[in-house]
Protein backbone atom coordinates (compact mmCIF):
# COMPACT_ATOMS: atom_id res chain seq x y z
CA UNK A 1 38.02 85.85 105.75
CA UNK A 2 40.23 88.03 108.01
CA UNK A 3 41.23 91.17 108.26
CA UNK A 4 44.26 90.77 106.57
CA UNK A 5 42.89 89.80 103.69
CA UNK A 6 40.24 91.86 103.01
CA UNK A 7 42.57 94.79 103.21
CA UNK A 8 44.87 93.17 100.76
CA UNK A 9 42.48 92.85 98.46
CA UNK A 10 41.36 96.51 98.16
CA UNK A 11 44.97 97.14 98.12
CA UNK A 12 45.05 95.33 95.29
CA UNK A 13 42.02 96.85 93.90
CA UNK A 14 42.94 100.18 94.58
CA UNK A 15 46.41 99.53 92.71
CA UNK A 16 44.46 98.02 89.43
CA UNK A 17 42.19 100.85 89.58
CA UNK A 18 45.09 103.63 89.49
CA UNK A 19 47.07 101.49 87.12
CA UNK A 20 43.86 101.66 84.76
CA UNK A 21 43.24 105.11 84.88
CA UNK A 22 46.58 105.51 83.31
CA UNK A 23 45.41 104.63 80.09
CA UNK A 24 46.59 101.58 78.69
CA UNK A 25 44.89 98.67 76.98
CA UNK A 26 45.50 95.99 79.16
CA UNK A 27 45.39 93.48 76.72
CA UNK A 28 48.11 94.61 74.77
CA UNK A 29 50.72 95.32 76.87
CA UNK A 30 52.69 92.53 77.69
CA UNK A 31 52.69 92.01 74.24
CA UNK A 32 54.40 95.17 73.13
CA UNK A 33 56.61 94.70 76.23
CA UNK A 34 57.35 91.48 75.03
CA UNK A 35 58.34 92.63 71.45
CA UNK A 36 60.54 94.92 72.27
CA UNK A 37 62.27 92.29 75.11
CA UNK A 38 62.40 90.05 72.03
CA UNK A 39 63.67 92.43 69.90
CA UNK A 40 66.07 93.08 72.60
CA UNK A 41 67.64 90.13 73.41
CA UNK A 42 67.60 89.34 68.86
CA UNK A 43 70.41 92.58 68.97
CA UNK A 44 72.02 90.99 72.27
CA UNK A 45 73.03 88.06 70.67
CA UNK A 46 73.80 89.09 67.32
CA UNK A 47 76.40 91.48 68.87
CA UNK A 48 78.09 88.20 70.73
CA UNK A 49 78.21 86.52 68.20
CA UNK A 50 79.23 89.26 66.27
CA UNK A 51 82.04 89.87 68.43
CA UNK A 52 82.68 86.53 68.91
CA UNK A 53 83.29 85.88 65.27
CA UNK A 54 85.55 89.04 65.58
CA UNK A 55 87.80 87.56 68.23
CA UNK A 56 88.17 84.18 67.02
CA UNK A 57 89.13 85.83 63.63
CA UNK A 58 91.84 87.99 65.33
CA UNK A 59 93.02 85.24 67.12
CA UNK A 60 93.86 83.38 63.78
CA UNK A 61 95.12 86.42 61.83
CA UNK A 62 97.49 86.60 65.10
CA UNK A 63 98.54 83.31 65.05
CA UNK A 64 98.83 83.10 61.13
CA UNK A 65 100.88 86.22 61.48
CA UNK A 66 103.46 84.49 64.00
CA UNK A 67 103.34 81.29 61.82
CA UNK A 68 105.11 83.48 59.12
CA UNK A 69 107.03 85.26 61.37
């Protein structure tokens, strides 16, 4: 091994050492980051759709409404 890569491996140490110290469980993590991304992206798309429903609905009262007219 090089150089190089030797020293990018106690970088990497050195990074997973101070993220560690920081105190959370490892395991569970990306799990609770991925919850709340899920949970996320649920209210994402129920607010399109929500305001897609809106729209189209408009759009028909509005056209209904000239239809009368």
């Amino acid at each position: 091994m090089n150089n190089k890569t030797i020293k990018k491996k106690e970088m990497v140490l050195i990074e997973l050492k101070a993220w560690l110290k920081l105190g959370f469980p490892r395991a569970h993590l990306p799990i609770v980051y991925l919850r709340y991304i899920l949970h996320v992206f649920y209210y994402m798309i129920n607010n399109m759709l929500a305001l897609t429903i809106f729209i189209l609905f408009s759009f028909c009262l509005n056209l209904f409404c000239l239809a009368l007219g």
